[in-house]
PDB file of N, CA and C in Angstrom:
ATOM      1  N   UNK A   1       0.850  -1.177   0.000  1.00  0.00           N
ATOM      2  CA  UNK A   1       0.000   0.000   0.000  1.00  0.00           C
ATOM      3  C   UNK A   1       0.894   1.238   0.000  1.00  0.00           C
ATOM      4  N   UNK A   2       0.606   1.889  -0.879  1.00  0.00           N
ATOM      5  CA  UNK A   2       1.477   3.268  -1.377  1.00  0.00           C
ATOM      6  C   UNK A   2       0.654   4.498  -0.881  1.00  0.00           C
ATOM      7  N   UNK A   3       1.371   5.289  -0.153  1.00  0.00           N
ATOM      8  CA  UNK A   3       0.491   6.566   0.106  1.00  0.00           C
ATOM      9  C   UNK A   3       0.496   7.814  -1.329  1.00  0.00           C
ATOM     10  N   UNK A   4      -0.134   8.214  -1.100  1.00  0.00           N
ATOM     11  CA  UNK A   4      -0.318   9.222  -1.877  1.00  0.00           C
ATOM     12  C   UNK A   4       0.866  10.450  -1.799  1.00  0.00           C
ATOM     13  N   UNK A   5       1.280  10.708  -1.049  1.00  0.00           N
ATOM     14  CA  UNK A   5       2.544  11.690  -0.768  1.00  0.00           C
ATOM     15  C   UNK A   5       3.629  10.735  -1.574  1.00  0.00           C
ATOM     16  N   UNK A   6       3.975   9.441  -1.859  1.00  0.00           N
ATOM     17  CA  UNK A   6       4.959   9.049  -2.064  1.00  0.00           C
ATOM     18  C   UNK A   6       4.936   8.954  -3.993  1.00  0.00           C
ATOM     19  N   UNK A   7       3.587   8.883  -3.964  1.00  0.00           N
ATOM     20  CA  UNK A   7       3.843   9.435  -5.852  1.00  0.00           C
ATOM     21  C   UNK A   7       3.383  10.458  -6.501  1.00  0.00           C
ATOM     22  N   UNK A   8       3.565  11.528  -5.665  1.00  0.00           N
ATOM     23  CA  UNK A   8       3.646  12.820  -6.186  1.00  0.00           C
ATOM     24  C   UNK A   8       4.673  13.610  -7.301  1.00  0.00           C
ATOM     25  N   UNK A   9       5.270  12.887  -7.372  1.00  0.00           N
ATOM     26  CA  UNK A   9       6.245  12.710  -8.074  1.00  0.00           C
ATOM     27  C   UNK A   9       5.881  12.284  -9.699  1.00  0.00           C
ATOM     28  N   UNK A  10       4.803  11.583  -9.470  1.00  0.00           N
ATOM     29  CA  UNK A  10       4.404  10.782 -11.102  1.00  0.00           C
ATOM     30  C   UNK A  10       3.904  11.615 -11.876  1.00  0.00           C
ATOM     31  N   UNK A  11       4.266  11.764 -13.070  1.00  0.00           N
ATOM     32  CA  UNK A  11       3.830  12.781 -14.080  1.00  0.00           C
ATOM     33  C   UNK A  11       2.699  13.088 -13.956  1.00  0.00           C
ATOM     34  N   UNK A  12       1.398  11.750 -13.724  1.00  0.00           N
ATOM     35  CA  UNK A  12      -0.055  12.224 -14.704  1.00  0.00           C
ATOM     36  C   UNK A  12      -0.317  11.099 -13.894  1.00  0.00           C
ATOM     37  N   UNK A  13      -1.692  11.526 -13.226  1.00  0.00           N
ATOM     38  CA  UNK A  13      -2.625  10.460 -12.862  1.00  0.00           C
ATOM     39  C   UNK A  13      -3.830   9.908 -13.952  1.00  0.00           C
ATOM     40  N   UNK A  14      -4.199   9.146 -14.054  1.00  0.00           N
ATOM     41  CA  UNK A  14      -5.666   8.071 -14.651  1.00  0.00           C
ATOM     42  C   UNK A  14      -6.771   8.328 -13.555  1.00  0.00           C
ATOM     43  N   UNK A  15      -7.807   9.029 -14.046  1.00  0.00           N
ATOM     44  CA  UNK A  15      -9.008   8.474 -13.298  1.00  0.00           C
ATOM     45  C   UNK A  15     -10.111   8.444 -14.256  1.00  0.00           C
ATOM     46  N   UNK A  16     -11.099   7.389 -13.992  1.00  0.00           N
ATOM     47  CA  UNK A  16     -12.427   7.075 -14.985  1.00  0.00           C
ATOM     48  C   UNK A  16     -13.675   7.161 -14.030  1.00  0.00           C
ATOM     49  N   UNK A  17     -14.096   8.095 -14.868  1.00  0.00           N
ATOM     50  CA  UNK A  17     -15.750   8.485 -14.190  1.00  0.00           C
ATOM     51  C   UNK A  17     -16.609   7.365 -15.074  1.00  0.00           C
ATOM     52  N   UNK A  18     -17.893   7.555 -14.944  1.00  0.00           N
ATOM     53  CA  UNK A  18     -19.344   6.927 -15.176  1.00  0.00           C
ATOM     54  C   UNK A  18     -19.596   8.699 -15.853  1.00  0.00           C
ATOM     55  N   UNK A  19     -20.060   8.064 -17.117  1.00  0.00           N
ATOM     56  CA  UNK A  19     -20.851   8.985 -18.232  1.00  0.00           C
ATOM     57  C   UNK A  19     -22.190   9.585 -17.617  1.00  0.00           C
ATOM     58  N   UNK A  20     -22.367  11.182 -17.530  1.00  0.00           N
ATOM     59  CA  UNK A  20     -23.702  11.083 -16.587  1.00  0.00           C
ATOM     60  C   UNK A  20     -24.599  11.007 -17.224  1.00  0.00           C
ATOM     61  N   UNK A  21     -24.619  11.028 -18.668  1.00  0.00           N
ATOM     62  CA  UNK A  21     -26.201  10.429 -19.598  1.00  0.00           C
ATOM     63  C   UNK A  21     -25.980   9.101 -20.289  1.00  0.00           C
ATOM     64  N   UNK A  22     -24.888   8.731 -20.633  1.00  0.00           N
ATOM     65  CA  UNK A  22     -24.570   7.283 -21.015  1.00  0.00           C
ATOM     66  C   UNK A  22     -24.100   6.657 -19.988  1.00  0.00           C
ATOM     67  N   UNK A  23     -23.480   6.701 -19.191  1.00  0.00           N
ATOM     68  CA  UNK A  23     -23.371   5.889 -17.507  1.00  0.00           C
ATOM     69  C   UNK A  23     -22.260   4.730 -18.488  1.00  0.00           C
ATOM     70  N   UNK A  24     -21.493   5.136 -19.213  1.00  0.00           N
ATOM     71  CA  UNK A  24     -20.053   4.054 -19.641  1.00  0.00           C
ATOM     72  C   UNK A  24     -18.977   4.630 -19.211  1.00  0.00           C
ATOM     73  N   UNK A  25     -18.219   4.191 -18.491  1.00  0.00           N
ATOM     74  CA  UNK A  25     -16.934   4.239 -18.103  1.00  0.00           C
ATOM     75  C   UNK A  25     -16.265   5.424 -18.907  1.00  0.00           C
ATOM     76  N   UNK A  26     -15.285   6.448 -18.625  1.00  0.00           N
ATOM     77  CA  UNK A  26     -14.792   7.884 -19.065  1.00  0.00           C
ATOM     78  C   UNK A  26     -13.565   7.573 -18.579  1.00  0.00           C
ATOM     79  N   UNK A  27     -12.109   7.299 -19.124  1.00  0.00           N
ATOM     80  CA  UNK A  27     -10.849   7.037 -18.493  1.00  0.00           C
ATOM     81  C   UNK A  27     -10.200   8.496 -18.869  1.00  0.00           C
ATOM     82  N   UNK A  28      -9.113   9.177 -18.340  1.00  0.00           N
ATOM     83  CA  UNK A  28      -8.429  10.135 -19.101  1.00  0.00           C
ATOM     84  C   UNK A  28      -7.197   9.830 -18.027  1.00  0.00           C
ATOM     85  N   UNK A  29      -6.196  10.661 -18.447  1.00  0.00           N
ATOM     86  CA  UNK A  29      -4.980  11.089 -18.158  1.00  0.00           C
ATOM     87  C   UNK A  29      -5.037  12.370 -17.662  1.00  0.00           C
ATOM     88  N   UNK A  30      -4.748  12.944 -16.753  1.00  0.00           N
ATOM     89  CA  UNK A  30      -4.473  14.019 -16.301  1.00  0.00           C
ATOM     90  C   UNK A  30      -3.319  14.964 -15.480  1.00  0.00           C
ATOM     91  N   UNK A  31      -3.281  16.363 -15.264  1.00  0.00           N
ATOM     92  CA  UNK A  31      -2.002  16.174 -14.280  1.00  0.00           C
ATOM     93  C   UNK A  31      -2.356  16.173 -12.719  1.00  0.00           C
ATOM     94  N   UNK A  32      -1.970  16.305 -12.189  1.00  0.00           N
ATOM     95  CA  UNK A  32      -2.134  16.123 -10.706  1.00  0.00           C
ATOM     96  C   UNK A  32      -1.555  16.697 -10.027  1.00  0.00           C
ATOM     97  N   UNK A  33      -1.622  17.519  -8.167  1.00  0.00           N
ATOM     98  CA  UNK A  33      -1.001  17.610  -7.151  1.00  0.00           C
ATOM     99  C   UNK A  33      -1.266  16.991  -5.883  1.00  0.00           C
ATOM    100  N   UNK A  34      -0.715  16.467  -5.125  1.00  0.00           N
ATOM    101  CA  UNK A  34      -0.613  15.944  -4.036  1.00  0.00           C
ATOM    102  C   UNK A  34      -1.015  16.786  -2.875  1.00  0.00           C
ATOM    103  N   UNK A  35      -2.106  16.427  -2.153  1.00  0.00           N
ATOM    104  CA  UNK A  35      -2.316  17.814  -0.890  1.00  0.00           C
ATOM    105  C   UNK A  35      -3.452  17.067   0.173  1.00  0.00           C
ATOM    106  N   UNK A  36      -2.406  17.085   1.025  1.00  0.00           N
ATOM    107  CA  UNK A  36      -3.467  16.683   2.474  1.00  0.00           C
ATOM    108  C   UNK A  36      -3.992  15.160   1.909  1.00  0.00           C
ATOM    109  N   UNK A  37      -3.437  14.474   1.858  1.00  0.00           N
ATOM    110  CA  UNK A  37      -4.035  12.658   1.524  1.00  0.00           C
ATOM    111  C   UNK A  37      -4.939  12.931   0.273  1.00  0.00           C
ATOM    112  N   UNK A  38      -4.652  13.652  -0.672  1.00  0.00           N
ATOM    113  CA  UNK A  38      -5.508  13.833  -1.887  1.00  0.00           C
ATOM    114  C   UNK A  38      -4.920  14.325  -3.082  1.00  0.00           C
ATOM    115  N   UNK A  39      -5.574  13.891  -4.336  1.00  0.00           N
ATOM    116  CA  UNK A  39      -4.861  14.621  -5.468  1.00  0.00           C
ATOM    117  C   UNK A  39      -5.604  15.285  -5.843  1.00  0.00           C
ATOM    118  N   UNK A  40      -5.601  16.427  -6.407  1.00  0.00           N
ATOM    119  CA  UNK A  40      -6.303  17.511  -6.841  1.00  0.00           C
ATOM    120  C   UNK A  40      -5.907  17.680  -8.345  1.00  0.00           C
ATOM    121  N   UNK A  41      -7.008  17.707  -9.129  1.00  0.00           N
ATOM    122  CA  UNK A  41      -7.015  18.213 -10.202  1.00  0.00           C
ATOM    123  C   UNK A  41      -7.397  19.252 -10.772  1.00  0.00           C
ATOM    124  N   UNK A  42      -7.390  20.235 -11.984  1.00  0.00           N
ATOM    125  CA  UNK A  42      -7.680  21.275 -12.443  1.00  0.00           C
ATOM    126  C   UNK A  42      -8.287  20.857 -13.460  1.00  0.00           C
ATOM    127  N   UNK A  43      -9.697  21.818 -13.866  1.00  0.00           N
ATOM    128  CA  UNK A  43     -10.557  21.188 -14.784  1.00  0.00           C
ATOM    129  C   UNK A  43     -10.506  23.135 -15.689  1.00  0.00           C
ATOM    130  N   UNK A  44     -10.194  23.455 -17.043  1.00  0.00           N
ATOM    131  CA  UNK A  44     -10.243  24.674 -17.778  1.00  0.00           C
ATOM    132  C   UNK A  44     -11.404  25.045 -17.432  1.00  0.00           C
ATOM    133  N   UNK A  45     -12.957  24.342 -17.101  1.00  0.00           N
ATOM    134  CA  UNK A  45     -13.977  24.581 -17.230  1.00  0.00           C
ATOM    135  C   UNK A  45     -14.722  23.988 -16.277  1.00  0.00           C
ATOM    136  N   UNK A  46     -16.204  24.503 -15.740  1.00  0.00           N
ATOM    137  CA  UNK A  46     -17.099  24.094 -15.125  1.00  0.00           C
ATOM    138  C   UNK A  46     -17.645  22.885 -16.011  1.00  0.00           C
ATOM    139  N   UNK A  47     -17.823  23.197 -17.580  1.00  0.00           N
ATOM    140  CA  UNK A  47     -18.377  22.916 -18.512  1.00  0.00           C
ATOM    141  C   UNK A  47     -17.543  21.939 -19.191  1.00  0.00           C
ATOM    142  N   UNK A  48     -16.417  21.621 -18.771  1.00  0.00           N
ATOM    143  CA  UNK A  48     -16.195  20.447 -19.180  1.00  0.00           C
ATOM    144  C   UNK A  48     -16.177  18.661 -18.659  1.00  0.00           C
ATOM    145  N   UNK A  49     -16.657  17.789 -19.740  1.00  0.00           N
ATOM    146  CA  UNK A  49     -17.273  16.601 -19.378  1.00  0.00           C
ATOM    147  C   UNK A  49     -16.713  15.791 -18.199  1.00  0.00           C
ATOM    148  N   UNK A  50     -15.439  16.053 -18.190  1.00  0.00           N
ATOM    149  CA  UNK A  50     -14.903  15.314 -17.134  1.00  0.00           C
ATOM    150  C   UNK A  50     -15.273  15.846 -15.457  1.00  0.00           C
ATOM    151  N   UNK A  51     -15.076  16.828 -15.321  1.00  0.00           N
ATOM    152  CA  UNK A  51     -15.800  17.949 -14.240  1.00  0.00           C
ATOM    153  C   UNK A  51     -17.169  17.902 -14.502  1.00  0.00           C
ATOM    154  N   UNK A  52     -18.306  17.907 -15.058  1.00  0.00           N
ATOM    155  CA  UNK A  52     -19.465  17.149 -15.139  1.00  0.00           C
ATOM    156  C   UNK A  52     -20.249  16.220 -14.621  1.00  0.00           C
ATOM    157  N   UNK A  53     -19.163  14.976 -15.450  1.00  0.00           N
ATOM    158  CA  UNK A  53     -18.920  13.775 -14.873  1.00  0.00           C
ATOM    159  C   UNK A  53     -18.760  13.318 -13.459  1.00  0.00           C
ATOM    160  N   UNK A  54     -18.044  14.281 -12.776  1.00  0.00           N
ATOM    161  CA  UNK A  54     -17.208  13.945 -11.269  1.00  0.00           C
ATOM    162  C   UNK A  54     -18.713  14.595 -10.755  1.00  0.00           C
ATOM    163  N   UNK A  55     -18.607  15.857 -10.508  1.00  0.00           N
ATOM    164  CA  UNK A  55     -20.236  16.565 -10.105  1.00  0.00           C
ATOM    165  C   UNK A  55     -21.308  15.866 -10.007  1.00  0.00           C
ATOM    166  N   UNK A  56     -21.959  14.844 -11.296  1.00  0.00           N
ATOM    167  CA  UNK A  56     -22.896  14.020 -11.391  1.00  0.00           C
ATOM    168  C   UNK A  56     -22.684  12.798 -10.374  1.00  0.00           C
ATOM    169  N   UNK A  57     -21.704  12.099 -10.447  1.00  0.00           N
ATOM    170  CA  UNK A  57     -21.523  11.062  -9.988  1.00  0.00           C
ATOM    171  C   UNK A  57     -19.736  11.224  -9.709  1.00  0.00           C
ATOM    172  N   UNK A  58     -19.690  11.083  -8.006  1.00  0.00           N
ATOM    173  CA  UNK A  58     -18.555  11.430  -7.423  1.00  0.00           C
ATOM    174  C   UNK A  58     -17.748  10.220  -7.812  1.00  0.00           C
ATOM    175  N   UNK A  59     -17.937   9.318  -7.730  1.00  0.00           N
ATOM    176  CA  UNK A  59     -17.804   7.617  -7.423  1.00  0.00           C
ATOM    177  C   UNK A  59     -16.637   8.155  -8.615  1.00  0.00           C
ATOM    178  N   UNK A  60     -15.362   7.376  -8.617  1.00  0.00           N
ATOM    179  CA  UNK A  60     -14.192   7.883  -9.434  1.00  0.00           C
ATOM    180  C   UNK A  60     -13.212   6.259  -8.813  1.00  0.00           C
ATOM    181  N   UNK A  61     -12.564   6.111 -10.206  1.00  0.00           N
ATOM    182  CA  UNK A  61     -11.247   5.251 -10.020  1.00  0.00           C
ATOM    183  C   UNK A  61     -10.132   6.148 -10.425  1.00  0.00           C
ATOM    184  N   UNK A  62      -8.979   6.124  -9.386  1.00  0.00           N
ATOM    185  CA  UNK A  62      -7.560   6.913  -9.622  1.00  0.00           C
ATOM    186  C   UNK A  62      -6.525   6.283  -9.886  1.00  0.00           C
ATOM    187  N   UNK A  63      -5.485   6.348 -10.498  1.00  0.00           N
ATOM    188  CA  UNK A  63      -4.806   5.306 -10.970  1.00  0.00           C
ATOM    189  C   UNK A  63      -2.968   6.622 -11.030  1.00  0.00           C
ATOM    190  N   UNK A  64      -2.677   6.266  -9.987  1.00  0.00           N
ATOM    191  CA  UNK A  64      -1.825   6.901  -9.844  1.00  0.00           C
ATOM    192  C   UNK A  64       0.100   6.240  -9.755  1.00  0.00           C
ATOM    193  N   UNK A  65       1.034   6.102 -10.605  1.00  0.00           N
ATOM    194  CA  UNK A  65       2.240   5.369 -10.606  1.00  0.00           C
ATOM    195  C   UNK A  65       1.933   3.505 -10.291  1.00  0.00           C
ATOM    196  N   UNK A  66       0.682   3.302 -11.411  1.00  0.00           N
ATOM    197  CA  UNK A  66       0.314   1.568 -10.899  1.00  0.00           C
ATOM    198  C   UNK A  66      -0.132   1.466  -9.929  1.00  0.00           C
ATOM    199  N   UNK A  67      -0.927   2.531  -9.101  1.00  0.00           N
ATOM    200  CA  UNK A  67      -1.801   2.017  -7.878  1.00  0.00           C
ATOM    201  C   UNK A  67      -3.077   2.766  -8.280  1.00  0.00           C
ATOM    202  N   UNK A  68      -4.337   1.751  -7.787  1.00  0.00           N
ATOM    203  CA  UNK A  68      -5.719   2.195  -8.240  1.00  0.00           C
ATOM    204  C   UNK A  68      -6.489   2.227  -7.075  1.00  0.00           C
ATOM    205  N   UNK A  69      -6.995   3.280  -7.123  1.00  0.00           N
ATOM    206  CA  UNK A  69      -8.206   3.433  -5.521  1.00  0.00           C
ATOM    207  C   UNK A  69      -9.459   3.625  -6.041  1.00  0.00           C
ATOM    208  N   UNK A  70     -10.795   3.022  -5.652  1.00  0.00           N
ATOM    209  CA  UNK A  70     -12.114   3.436  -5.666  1.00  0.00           C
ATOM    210  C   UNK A  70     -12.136   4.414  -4.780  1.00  0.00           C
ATOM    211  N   UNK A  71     -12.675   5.760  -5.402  1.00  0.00           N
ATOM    212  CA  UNK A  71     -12.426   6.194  -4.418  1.00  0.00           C
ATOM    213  C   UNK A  71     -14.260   7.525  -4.922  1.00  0.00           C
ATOM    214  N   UNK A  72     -13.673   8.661  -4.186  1.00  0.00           N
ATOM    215  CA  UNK A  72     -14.818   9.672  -4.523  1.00  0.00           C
ATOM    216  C   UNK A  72     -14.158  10.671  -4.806  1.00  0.00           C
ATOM    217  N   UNK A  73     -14.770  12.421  -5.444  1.00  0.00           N
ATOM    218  CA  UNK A  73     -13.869  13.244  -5.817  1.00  0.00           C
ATOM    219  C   UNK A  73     -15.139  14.471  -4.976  1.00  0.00           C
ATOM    220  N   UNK A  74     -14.176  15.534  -5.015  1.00  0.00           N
ATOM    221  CA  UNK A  74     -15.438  16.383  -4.617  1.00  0.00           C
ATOM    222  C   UNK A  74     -15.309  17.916  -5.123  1.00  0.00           C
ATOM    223  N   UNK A  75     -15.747  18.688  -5.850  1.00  0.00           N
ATOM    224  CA  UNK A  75     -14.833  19.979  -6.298  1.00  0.00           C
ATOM    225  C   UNK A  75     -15.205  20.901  -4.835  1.00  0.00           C
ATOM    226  N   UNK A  76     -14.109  21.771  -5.507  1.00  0.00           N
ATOM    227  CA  UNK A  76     -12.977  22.313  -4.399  1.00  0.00           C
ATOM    228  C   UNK A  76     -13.893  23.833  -4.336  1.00  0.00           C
ATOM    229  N   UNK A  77     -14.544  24.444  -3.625  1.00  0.00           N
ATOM    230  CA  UNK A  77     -14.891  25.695  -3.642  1.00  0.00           C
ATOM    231  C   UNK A  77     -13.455  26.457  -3.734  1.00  0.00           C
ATOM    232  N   UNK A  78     -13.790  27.994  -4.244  1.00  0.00           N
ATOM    233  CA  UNK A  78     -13.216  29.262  -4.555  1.00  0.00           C
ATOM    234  C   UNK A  78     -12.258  29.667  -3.607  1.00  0.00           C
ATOM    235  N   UNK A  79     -13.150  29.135  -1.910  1.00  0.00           N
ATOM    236  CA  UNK A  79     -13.112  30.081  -0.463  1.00  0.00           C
ATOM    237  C   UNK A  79     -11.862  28.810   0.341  1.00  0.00           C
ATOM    238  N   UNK A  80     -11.734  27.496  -0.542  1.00  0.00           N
ATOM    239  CA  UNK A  80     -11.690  26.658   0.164  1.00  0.00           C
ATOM    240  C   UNK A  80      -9.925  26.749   0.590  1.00  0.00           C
ATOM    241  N   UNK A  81      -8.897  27.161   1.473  1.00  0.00           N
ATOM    242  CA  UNK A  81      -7.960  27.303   2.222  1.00  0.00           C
ATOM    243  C   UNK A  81      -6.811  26.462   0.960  1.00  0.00           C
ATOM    244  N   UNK A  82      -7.088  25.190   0.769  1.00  0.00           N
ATOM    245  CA  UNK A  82      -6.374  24.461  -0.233  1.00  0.00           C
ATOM    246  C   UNK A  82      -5.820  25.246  -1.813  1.00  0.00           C
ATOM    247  N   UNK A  83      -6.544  25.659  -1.581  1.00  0.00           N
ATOM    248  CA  UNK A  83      -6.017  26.842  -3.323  1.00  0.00           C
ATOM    249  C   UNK A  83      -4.982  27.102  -3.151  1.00  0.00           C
ATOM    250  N   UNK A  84      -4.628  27.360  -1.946  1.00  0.00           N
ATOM    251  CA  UNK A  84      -3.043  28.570  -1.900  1.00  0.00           C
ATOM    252  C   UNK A  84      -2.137  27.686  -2.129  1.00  0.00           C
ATOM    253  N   UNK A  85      -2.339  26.585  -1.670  1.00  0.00           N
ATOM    254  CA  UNK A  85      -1.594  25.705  -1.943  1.00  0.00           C
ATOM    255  C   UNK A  85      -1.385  24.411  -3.542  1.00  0.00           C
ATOM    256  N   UNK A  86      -2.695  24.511  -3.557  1.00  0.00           N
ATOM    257  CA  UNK A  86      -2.444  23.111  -4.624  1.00  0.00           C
ATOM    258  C   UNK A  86      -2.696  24.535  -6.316  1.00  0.00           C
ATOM    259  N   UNK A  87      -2.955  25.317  -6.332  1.00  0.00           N
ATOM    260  CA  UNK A  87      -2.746  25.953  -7.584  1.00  0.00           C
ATOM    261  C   UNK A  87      -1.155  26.539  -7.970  1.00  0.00           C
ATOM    262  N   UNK A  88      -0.300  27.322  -6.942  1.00  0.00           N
ATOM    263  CA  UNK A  88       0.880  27.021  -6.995  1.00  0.00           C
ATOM    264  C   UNK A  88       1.352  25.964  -7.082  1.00  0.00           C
ATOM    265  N   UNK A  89       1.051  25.242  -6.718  1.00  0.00           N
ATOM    266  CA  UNK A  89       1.995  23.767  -7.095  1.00  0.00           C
ATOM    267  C   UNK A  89       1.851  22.838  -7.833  1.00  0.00           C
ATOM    268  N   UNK A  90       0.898  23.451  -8.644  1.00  0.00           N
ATOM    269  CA  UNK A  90       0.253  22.793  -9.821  1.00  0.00           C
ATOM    270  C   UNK A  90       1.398  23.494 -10.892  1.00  0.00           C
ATOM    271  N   UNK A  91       1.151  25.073 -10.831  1.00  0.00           N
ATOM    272  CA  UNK A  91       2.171  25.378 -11.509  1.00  0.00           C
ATOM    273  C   UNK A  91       3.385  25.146 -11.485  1.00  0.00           C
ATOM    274  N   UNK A  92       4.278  24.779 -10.691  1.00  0.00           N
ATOM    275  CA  UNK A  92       5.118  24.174 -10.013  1.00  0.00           C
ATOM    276  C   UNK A  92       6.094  23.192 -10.810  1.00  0.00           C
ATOM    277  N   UNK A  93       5.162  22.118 -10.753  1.00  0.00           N
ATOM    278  CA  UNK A  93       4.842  20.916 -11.378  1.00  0.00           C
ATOM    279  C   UNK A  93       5.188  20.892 -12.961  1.00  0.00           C
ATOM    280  N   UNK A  94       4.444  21.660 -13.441  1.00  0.00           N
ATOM    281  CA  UNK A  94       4.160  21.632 -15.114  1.00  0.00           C
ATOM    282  C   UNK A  94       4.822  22.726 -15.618  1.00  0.00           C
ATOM    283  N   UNK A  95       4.643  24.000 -15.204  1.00  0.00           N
ATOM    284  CA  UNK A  95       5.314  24.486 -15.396  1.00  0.00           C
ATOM    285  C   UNK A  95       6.837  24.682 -17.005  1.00  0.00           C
ATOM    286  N   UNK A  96       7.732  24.109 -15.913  1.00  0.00           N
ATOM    287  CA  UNK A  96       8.847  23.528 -17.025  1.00  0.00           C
ATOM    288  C   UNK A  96       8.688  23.128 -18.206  1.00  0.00           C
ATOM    289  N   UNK A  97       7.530  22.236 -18.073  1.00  0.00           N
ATOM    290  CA  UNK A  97       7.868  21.068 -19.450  1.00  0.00           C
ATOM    291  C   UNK A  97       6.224  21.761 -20.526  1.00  0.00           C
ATOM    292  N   UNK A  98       6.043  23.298 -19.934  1.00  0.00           N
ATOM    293  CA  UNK A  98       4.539  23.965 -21.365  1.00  0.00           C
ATOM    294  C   UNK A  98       4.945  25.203 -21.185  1.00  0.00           C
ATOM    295  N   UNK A  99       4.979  25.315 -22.941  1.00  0.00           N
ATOM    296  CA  UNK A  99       5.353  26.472 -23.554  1.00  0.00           C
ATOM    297  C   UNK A  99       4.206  27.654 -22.553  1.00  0.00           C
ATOM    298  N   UNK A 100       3.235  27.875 -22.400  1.00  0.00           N
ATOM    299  CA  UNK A 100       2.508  28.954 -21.865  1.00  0.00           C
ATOM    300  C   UNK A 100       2.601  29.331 -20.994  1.00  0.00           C
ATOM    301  N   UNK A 101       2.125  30.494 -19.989  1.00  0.00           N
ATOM    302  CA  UNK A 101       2.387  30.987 -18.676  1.00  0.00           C
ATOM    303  C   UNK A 101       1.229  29.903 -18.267  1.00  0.00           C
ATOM    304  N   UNK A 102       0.823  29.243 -17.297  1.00  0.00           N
ATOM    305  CA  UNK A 102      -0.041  28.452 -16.297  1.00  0.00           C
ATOM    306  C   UNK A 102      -0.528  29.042 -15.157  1.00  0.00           C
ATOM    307  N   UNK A 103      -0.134  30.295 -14.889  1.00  0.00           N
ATOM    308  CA  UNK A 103      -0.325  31.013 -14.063  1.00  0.00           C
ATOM    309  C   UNK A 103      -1.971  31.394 -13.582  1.00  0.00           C
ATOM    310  N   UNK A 104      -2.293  32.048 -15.115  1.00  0.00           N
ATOM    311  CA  UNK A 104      -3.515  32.139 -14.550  1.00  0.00           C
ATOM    312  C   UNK A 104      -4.983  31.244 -14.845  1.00  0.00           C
ATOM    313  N   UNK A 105      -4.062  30.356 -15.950  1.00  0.00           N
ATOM    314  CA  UNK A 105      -5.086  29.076 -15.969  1.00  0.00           C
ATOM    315  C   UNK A 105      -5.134  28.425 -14.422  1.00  0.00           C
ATOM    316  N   UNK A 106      -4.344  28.461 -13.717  1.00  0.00           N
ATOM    317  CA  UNK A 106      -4.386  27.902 -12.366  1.00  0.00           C
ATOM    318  C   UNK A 106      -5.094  28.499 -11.522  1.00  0.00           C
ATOM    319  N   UNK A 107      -5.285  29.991 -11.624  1.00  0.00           N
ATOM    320  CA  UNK A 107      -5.751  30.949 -10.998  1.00  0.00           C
ATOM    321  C   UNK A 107      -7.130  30.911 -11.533  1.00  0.00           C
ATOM    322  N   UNK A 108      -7.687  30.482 -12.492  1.00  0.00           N
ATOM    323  CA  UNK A 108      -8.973  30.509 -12.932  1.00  0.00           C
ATOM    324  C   UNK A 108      -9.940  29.023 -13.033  1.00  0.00           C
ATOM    325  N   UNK A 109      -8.894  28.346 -13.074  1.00  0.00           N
ATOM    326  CA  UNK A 109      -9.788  26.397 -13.317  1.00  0.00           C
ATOM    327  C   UNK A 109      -9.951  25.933 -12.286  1.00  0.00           C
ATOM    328  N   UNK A 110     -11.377  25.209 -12.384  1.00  0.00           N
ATOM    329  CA  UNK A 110     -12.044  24.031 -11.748  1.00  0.00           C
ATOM    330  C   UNK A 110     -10.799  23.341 -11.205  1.00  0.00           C
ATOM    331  N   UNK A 111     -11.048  23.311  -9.508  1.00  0.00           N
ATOM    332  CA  UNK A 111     -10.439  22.673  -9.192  1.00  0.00           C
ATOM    333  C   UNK A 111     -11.628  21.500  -8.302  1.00  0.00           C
ATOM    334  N   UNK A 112     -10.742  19.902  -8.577  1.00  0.00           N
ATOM    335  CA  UNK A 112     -11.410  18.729  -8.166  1.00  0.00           C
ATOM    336  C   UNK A 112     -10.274  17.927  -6.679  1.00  0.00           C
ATOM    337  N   UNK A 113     -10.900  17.532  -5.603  1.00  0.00           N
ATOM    338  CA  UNK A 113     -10.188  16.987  -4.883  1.00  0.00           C
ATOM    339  C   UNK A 113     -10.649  15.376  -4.949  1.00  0.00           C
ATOM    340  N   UNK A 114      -9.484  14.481  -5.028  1.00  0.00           N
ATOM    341  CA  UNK A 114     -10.244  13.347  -5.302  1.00  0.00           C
ATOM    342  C   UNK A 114      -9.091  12.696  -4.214  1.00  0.00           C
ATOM    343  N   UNK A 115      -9.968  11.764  -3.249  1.00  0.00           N
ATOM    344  CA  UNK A 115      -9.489  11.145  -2.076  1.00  0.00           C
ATOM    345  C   UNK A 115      -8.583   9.985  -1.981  1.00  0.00           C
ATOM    346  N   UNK A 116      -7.863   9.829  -2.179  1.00  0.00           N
ATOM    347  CA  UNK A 116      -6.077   8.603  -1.857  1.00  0.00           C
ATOM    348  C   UNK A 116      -6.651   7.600  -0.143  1.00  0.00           C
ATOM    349  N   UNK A 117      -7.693   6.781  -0.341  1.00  0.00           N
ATOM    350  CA  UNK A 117      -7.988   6.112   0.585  1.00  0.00           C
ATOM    351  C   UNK A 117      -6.931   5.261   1.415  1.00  0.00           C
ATOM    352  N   UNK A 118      -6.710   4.489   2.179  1.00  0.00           N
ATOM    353  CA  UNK A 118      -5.918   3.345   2.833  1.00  0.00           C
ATOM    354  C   UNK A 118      -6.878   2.501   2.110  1.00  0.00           C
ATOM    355  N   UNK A 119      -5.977   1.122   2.185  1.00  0.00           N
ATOM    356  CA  UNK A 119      -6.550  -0.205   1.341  1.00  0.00           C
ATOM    357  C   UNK A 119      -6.579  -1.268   2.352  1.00  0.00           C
TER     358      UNK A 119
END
């Protein structure tokens, strides 16, 4: 059993939602930060399917450096203390390796907290 602090490190997490009008399995690749027993993701949009998806139906598989958790996700309010932290270090992260500033895409996107259970 791998904690979540210990693959923070991994490029890109996997998680697959449930379709909220077709209810079929949704896998993607994404990037990720590590914060408080959780990975947090950034979504460009309210309006996009994957952030949708999570909203409709929390229920989420994470698939992080070959380890997979059933787990749940929950988005992150505006007000919520965690921003200061996981949007800097989102930029952080990625940063280096994309041509664009990330700055204020970080400062403006859907952010999702999705839970790194014990097994």
């Amino acid at each position: 059993m791998t904690s979540v602090d210990a693959l923070a490190t991994t490029e890109v997490c996997s998680h697959t939602t449930r379709g909220r009008r077709t209810g079929h399995p949704h896998r993607i690749e994404i990037w990720f930060v590590v914060h408080n027993e959780g990975a947090y993701l950034l979504s460009d949009s309210d309006r996009a399917d994957r952030y949708r998806n999570l909203v409709a139906d929390p229920s989420v598989t994470l698939e992080i450096g070959g380890e997979r958790r059933r787990t749940t996700a929950t988005p992150v309010e505006r007000a919520d203390p965690s921003n200061a932290i996981v949007r800097p270090a989102m930029v952080a992260k990625y940063q280096a390796g994309y041509g664009d500033d990330l700055n204020r895409w970080s400062r403006t996107a859907w952010a999702v907290r999705i839970e790194w259970p014990d097994v």
